[in-house]
Every structure is written in structure tokens, then in C-alpha cells.
N, C-alpha and C. Protein backbone atom coordinates (compact mmCIF):
# COMPACT_ATOMS: atom_id res chain seq x y z
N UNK A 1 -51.55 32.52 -55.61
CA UNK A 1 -50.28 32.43 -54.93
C UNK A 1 -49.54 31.19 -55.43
N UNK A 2 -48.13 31.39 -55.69
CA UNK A 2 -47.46 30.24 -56.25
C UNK A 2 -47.01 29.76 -55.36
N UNK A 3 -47.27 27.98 -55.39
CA UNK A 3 -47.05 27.19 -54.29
C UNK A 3 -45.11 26.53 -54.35
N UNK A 4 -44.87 26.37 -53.32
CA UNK A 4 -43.76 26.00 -53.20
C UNK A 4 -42.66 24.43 -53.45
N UNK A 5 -42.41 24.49 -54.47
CA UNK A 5 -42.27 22.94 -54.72
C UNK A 5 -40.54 22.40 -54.81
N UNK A 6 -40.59 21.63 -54.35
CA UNK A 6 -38.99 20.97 -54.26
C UNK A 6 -38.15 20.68 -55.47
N UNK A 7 -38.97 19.90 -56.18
CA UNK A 7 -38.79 18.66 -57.22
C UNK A 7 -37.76 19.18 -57.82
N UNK A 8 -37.46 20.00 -58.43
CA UNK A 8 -36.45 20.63 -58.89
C UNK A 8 -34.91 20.83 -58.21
N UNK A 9 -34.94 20.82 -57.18
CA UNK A 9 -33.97 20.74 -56.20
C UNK A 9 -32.99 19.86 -56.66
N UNK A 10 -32.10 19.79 -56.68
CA UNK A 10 -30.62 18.50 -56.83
C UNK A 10 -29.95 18.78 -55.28
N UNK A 11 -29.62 18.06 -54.37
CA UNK A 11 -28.86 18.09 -53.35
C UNK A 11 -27.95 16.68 -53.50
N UNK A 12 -26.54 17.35 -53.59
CA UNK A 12 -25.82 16.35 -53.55
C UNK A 12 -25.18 15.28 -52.18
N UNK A 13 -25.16 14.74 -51.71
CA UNK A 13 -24.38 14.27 -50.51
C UNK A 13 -23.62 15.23 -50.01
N UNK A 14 -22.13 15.89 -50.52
CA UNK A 14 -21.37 16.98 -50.36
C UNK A 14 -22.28 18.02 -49.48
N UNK A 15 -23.81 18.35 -49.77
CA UNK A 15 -24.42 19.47 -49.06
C UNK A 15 -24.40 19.04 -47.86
N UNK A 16 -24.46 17.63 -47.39
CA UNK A 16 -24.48 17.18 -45.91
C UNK A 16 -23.53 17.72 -45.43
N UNK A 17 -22.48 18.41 -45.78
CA UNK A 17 -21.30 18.22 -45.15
C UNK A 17 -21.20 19.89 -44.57
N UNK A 18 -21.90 20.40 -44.94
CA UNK A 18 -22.77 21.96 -44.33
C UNK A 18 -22.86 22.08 -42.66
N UNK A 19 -23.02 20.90 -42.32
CA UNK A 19 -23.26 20.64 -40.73
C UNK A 19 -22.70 22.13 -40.07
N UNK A 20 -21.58 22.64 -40.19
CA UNK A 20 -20.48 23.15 -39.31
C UNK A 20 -20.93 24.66 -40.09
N UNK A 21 -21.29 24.84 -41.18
CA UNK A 21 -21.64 25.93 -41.64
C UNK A 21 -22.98 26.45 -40.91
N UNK A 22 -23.57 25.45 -40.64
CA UNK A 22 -25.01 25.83 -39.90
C UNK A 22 -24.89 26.10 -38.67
N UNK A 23 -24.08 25.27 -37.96
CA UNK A 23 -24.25 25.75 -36.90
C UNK A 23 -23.07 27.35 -36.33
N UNK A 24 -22.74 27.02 -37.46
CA UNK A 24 -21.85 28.73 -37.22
C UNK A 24 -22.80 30.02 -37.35
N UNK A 25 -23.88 29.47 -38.62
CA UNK A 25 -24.97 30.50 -38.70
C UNK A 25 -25.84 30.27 -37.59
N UNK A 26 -26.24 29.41 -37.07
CA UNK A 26 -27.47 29.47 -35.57
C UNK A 26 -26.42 30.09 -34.75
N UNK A 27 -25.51 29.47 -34.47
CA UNK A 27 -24.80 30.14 -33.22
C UNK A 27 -24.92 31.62 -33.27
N UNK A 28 -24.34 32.16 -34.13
CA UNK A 28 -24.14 33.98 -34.47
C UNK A 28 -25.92 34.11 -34.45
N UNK A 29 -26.45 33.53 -34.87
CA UNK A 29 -28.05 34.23 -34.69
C UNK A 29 -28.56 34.45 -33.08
N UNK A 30 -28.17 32.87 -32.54
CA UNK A 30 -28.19 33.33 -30.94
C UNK A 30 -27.85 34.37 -30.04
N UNK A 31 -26.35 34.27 -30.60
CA UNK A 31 -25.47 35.26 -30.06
C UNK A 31 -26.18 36.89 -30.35
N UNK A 32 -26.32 37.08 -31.17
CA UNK A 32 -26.47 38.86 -31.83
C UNK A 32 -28.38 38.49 -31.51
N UNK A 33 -29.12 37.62 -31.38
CA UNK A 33 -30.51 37.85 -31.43
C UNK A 33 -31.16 37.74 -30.09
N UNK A 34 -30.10 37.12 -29.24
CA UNK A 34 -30.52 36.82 -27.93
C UNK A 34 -31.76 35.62 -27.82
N UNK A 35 -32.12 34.39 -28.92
CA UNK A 35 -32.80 33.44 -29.03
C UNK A 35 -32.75 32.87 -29.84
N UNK A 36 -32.98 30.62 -29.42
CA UNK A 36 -33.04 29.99 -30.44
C UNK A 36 -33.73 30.45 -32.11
N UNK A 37 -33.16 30.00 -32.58
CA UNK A 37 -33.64 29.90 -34.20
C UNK A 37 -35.09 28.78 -34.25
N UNK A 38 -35.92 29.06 -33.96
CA UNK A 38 -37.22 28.02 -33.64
C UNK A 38 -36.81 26.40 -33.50
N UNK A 39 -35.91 27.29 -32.00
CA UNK A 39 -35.64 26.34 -30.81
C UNK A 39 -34.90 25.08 -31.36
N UNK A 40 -34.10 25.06 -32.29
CA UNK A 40 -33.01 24.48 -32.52
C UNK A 40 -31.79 24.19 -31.46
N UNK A 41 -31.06 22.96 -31.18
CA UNK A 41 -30.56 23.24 -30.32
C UNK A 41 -29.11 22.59 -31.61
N UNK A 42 -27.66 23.48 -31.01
CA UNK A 42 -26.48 23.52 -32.04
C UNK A 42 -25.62 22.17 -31.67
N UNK A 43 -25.99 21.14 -30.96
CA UNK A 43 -25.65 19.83 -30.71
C UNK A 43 -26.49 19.04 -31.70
N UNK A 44 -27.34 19.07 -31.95
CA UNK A 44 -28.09 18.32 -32.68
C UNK A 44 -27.77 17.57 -33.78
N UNK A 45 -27.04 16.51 -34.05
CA UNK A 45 -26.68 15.81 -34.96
C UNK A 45 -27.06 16.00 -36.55
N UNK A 46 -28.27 16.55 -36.26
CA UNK A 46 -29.07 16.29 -37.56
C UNK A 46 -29.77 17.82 -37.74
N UNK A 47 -28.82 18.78 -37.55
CA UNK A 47 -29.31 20.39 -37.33
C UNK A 47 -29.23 20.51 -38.72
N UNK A 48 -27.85 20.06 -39.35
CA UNK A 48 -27.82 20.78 -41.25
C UNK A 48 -29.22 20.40 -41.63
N UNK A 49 -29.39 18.78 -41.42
CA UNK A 49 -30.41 18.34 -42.44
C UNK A 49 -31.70 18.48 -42.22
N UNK A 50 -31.91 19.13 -41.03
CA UNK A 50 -32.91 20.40 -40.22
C UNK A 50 -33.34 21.64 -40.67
N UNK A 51 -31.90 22.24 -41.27
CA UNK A 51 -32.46 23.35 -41.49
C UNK A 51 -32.30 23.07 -42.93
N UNK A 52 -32.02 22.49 -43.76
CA UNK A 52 -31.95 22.01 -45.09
C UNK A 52 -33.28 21.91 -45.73
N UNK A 53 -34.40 21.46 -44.78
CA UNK A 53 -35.47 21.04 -45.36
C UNK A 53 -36.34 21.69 -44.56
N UNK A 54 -35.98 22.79 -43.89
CA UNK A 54 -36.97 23.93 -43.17
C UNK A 54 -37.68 24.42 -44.41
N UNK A 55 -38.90 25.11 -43.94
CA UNK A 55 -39.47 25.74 -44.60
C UNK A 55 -39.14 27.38 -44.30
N UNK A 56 -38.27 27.87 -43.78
CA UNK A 56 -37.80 29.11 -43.53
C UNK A 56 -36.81 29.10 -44.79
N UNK A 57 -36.66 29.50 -45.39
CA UNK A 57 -35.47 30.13 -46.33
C UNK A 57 -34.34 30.26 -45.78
N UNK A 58 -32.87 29.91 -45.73
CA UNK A 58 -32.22 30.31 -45.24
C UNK A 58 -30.93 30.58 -45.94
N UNK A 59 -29.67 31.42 -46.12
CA UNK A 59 -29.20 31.82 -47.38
C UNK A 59 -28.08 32.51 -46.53
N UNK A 60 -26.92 32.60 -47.23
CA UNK A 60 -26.08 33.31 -46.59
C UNK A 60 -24.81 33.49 -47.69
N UNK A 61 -23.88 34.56 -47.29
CA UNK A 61 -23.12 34.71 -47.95
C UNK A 61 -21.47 35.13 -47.72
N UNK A 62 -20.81 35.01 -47.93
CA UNK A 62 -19.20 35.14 -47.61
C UNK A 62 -18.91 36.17 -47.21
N UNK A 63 -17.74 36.76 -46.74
CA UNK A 63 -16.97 37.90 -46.62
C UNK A 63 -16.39 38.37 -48.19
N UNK A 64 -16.21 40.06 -48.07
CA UNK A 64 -15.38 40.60 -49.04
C UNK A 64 -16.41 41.62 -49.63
N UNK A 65 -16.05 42.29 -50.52
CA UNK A 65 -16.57 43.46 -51.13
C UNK A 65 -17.48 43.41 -51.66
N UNK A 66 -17.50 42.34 -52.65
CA UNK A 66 -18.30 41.31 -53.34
C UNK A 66 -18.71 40.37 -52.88
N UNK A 67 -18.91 39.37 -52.26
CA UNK A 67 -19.25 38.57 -52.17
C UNK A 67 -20.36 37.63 -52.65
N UNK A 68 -19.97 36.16 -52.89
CA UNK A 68 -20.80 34.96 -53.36
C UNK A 68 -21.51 34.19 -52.24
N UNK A 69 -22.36 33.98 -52.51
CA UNK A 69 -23.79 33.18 -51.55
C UNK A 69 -22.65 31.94 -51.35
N UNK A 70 -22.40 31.54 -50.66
CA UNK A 70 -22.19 29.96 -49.92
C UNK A 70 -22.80 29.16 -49.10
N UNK A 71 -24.26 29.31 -49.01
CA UNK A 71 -25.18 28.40 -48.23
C UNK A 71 -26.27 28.71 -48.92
N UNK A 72 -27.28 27.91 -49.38
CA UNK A 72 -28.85 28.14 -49.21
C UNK A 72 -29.85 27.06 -48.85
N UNK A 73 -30.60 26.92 -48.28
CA UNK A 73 -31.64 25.58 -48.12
C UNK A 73 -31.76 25.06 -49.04
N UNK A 74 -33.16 23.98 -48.84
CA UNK A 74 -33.93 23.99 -50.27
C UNK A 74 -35.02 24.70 -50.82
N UNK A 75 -35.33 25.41 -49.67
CA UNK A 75 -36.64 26.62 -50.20
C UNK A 75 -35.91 28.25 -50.82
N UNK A 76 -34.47 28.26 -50.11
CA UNK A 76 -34.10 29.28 -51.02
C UNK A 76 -33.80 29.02 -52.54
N UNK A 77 -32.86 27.65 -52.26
CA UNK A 77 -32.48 27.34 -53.57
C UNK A 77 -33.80 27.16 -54.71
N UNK A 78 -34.93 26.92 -54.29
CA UNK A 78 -36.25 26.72 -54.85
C UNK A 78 -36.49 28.04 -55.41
N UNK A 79 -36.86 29.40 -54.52
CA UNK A 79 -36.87 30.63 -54.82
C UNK A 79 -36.05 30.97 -55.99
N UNK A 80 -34.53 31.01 -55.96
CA UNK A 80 -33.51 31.22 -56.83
C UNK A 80 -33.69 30.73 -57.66
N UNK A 81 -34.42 29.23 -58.09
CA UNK A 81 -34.30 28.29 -59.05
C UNK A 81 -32.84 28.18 -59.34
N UNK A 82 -32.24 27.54 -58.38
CA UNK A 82 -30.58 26.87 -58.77
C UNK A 82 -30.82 25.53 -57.81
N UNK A 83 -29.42 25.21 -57.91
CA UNK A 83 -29.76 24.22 -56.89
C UNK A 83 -27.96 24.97 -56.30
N UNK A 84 -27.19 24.38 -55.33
CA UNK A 84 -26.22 24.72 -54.40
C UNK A 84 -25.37 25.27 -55.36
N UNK A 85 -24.51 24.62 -56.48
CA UNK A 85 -23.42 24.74 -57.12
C UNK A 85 -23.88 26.09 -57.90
N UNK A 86 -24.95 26.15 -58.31
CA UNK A 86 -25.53 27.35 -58.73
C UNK A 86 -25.09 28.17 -58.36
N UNK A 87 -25.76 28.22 -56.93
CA UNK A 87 -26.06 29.30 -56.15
C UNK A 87 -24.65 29.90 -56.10
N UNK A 88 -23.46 29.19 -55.31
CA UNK A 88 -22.33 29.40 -54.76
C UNK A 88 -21.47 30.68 -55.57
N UNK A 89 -22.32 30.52 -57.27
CA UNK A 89 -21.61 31.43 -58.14
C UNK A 89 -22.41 32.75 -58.92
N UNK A 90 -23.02 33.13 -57.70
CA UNK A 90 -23.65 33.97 -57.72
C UNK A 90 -23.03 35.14 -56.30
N UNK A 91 -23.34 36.56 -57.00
CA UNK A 91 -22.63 37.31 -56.19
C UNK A 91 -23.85 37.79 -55.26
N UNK A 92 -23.98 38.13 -54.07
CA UNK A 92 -25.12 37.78 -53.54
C UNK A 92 -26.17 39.64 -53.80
N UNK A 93 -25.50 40.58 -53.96
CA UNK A 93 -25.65 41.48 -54.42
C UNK A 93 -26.69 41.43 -55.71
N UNK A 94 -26.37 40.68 -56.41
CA UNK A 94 -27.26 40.07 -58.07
C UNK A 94 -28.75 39.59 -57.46
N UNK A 95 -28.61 39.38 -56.39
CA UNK A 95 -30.41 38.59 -56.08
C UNK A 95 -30.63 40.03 -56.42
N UNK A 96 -30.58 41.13 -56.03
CA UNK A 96 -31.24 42.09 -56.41
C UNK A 96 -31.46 42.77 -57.60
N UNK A 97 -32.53 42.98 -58.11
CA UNK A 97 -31.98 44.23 -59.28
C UNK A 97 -31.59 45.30 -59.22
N UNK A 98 -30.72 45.85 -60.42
CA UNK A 98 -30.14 46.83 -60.30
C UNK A 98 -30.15 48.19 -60.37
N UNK A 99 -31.66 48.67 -60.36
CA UNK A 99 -32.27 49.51 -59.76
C UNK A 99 -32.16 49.64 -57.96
N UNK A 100 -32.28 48.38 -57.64
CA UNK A 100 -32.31 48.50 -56.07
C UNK A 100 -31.03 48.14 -55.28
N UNK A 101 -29.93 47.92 -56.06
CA UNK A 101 -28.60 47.30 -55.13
C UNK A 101 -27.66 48.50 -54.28
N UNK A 102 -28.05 50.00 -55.03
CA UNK A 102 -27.75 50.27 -54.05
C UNK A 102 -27.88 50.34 -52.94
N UNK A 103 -29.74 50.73 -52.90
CA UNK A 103 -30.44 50.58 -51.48
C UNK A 103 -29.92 49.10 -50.37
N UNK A 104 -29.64 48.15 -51.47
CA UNK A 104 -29.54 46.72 -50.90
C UNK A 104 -28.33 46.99 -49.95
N UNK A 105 -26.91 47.69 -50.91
CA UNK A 105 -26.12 47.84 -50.31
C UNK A 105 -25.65 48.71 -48.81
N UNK A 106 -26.75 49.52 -49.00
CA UNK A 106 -27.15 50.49 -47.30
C UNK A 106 -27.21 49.86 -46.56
N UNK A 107 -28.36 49.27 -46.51
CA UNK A 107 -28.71 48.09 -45.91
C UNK A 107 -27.80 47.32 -45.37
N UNK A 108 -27.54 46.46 -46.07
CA UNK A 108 -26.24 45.57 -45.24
C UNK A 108 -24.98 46.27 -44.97
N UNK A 109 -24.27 47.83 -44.89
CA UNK A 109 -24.00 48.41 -43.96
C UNK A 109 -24.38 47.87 -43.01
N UNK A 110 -26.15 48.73 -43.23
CA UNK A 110 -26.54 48.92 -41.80
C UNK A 110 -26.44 47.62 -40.68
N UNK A 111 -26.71 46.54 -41.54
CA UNK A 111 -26.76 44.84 -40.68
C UNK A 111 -24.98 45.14 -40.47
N UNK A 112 -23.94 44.88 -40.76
CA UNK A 112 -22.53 45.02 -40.71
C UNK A 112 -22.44 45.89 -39.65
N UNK A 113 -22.89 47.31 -39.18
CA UNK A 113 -22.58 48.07 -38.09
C UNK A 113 -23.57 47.44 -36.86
N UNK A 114 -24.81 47.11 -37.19
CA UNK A 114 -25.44 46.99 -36.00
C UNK A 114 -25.80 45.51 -35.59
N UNK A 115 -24.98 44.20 -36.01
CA UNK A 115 -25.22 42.85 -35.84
C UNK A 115 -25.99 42.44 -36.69
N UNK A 116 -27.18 42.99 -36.54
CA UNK A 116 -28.37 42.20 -36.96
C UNK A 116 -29.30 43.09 -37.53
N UNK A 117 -30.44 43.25 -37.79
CA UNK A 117 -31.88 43.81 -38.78
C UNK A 117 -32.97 42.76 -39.04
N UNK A 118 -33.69 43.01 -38.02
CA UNK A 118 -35.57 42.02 -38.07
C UNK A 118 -36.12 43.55 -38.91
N UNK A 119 -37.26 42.20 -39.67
CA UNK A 119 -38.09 42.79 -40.53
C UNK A 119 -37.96 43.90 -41.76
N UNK A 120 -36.94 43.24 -42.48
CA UNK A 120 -36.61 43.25 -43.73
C UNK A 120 -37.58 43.30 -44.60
N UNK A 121 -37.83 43.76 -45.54
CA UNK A 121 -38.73 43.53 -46.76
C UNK A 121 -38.08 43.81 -48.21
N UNK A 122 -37.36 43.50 -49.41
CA UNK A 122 -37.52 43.76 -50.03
C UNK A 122 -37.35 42.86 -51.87
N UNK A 123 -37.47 43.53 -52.77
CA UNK A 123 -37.52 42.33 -54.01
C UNK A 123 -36.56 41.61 -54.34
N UNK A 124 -36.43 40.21 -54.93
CA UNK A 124 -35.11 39.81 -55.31
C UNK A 124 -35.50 38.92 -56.84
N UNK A 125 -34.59 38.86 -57.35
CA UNK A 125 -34.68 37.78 -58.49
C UNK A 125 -34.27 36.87 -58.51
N UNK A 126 -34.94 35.95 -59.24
CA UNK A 126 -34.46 34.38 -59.33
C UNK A 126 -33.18 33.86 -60.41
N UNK A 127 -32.71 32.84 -61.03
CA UNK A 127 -31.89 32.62 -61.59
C UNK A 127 -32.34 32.98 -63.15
N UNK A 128 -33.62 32.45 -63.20
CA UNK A 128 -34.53 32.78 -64.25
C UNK A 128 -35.14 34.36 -64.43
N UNK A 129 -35.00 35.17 -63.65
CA UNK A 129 -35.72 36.84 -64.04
C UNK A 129 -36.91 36.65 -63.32
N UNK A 130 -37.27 35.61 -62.30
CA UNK A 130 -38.76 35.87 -61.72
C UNK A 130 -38.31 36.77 -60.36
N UNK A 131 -39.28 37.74 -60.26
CA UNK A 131 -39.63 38.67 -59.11
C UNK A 131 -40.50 37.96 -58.35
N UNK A 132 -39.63 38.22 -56.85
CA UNK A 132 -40.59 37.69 -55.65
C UNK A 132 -40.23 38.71 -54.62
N UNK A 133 -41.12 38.86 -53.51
CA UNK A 133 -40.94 39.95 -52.45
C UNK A 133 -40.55 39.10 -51.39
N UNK A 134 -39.18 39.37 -50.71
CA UNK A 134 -39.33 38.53 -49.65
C UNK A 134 -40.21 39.70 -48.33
N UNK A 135 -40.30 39.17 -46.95
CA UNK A 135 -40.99 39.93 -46.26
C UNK A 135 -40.26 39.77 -44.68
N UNK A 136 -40.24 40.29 -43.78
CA UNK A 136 -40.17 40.36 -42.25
C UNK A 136 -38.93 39.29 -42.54
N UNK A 137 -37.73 39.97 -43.29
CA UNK A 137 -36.40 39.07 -43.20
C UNK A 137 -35.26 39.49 -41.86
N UNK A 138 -34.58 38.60 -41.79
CA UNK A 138 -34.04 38.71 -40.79
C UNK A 138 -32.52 38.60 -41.13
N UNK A 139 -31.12 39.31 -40.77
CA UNK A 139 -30.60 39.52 -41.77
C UNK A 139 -29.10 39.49 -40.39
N UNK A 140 -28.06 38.68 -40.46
CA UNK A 140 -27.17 38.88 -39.69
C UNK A 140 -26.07 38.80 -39.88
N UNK A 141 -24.95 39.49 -39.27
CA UNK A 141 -23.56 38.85 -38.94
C UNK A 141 -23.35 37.22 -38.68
N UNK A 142 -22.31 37.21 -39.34
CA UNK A 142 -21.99 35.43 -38.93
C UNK A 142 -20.50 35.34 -38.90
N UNK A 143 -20.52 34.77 -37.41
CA UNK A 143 -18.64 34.15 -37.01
C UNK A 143 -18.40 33.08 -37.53
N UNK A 144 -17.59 32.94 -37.41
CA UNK A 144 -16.92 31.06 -37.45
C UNK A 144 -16.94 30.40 -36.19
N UNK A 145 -16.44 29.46 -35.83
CA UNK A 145 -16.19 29.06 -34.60
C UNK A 145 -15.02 29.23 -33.47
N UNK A 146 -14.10 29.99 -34.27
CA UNK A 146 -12.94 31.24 -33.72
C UNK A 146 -13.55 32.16 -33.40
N UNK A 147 -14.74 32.94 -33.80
CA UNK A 147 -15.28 34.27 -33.35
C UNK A 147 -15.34 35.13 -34.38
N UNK A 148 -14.45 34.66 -35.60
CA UNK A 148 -13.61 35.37 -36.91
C UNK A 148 -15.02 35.58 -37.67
N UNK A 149 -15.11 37.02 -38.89
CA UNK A 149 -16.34 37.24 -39.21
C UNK A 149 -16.12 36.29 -40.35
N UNK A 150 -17.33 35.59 -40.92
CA UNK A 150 -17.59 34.49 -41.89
C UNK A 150 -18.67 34.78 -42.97
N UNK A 151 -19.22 36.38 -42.92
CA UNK A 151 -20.39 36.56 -43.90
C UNK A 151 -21.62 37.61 -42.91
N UNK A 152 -22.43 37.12 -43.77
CA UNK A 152 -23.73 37.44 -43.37
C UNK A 152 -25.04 36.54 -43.95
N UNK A 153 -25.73 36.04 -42.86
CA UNK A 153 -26.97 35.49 -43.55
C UNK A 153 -28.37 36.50 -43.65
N UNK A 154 -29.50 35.32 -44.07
CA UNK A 154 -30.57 35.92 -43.66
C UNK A 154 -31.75 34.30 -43.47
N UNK A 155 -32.86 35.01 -43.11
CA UNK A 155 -33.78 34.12 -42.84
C UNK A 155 -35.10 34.59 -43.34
N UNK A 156 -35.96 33.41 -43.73
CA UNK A 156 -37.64 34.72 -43.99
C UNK A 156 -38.12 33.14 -44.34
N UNK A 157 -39.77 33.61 -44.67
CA UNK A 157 -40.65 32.53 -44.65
C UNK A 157 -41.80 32.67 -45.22
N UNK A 158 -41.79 34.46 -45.25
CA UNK A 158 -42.72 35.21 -45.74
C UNK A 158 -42.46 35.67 -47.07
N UNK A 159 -42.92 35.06 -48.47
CA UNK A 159 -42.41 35.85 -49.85
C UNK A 159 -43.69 35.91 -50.31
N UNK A 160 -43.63 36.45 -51.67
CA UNK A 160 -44.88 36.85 -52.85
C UNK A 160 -44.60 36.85 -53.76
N UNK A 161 -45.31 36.05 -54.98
CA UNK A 161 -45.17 36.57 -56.30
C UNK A 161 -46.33 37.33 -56.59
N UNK A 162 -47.43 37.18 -56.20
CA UNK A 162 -48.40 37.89 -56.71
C UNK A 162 -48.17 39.41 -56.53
N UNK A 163 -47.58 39.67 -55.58
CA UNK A 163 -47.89 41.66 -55.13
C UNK A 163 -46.90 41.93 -56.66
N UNK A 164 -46.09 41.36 -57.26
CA UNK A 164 -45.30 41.98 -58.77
C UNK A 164 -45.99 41.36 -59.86
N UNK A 165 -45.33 42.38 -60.48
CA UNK A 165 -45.24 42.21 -61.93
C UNK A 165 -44.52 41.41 -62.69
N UNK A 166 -44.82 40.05 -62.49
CA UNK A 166 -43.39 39.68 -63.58
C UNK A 166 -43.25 39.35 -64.36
């Protein structure tokens, strides 16, 4: 099993400034999940740099047809092998391969009509072509702080490289 390592990471100061992005994503998770995000509370001064250095993955992405990732931790950005600025220019559709984007794209329908979707499973790629499985993802609508829709995230904690081929 491949272990999970930071070092690679670049976080600039600018990522601090995420604060308001996070808590737009906990809030909408509350809201549509009916419970804290492992009991986070959205006052918390120090929630970005909380969930920044969670070991949950956490990743999200914009509004529109297309859409580009505009948030990831440091364990997603680790997964992806990017670091933020990377990420941001990536269409979030591309984590997948393209054998599977349509299925991907059902899918988040389905999260778009029904709020939310626990226990997700499926493959994504890294910046580099590595295959990993994520597992029991969690996958939501996200407001702003108007109520206005702002994307969709997800969450997970559970991945694999070993179950592929890569």
C-alpha cells in the first residue's frame, strides 16, 4: 500500500485565504447531510487550516457545464500530484478517465438532483497517469453564503493503489 506523503505539496499563503470557501463547503454538507463534518464547528477561526491538513481528502469544484476544481486539501492535492494552482486548471471531469466520464457524468446528475450521494466508489487519475480507487465518497451540492449554488464537492479517506493496474 502506498503511503501518503506531503513533501511535495507547495501551499502558498493565498491558500489561507480559503477560510470562506470552507466554510461554505461544511455549511452545505450540514445543511443537505443533516451532521457535523467530524464535528467541526463553522466559527472556528482556524476551520480552513483544519481542513487543509485533514487527512480526509477534500476537493471541490465550480459551477457550469464544465467545470474546474477550485478547492483541494493537501491529501487531495497529494493524490492529484499538483499542488492548488495546478489543480484550479483542471476540469474536474479529467480526474476521470475517459472510458468512465460518462458514468462520472450520471452520477453527478444524480448528486445535482438529489443534494447529496454517501458511498461513492470510483477510479480517478492523477496529474501524472497514476490510477487510484477512491472509496465510500461522499459527494455534494454547495451554496455560497447567499444560498446561491457554488459547485459541488466531495470528501473520502478511503483510496487504493494496489486494487489497479497502473
Amino acid at each position: 500500500m502506498e503511503t501518503k506523503s506531503f513533501s511535495k505539496i507547495s501551499v502558498s499563503n493565498k491558500y489561507d485565504c480559503c477560510n470562506q470557501h470552507v466554510r461554505n463547503l461544511l455549511r452545505s454538507y450540514y445543511k443537505l447531510l443533516g451532521h457535523k463534518f467530524e464535528n467541526l464547528k463553522l466559527e472556528d477561526p482556524t476551520l480552513g487550516e483544519t481542513i487543509l491538513h485533514s487527512d480526509w481528502a477534500v476537493i471541490s469544484h465550480g459551477n457550469g457545464l464544465d467545470p474546474f476544481f477550485n478547492y483541494g486539501n493537501k491529501t487531495a492535492l497529494s493524490l492529484f500530484e499538483v499542488n492548488l494552482n495546478e489543480l484550479k486548471k483542471i476540469r474536474s471531469r479529467n480526474s476521470a478517465e475517459i472510458t468512465f466520464q460518462s458514468d462520472r457524468e450520471s452520477f453527478m446528475q444524480q448528486v445535482r438532483a438529489q443534494g447529496f450521494v454517501t458511498g461513492y466508489s470510483g477510479v480517478r487519475i492523477s496529474a501524472t497517469g497514476k490510477r487510484f480507487k477512491i472509496k465510500n465518497v461522499t459527494v455534494w451540492n454547495v451554496t455560497d453564503e447567499k444560498g446561491e449554488s457554488a459547485g459541488q464537492a466531495a470528501c473520502f479517506r478511503d483510496w487504493d493503489y494496489d486494487e489497479l493496474d497502473n
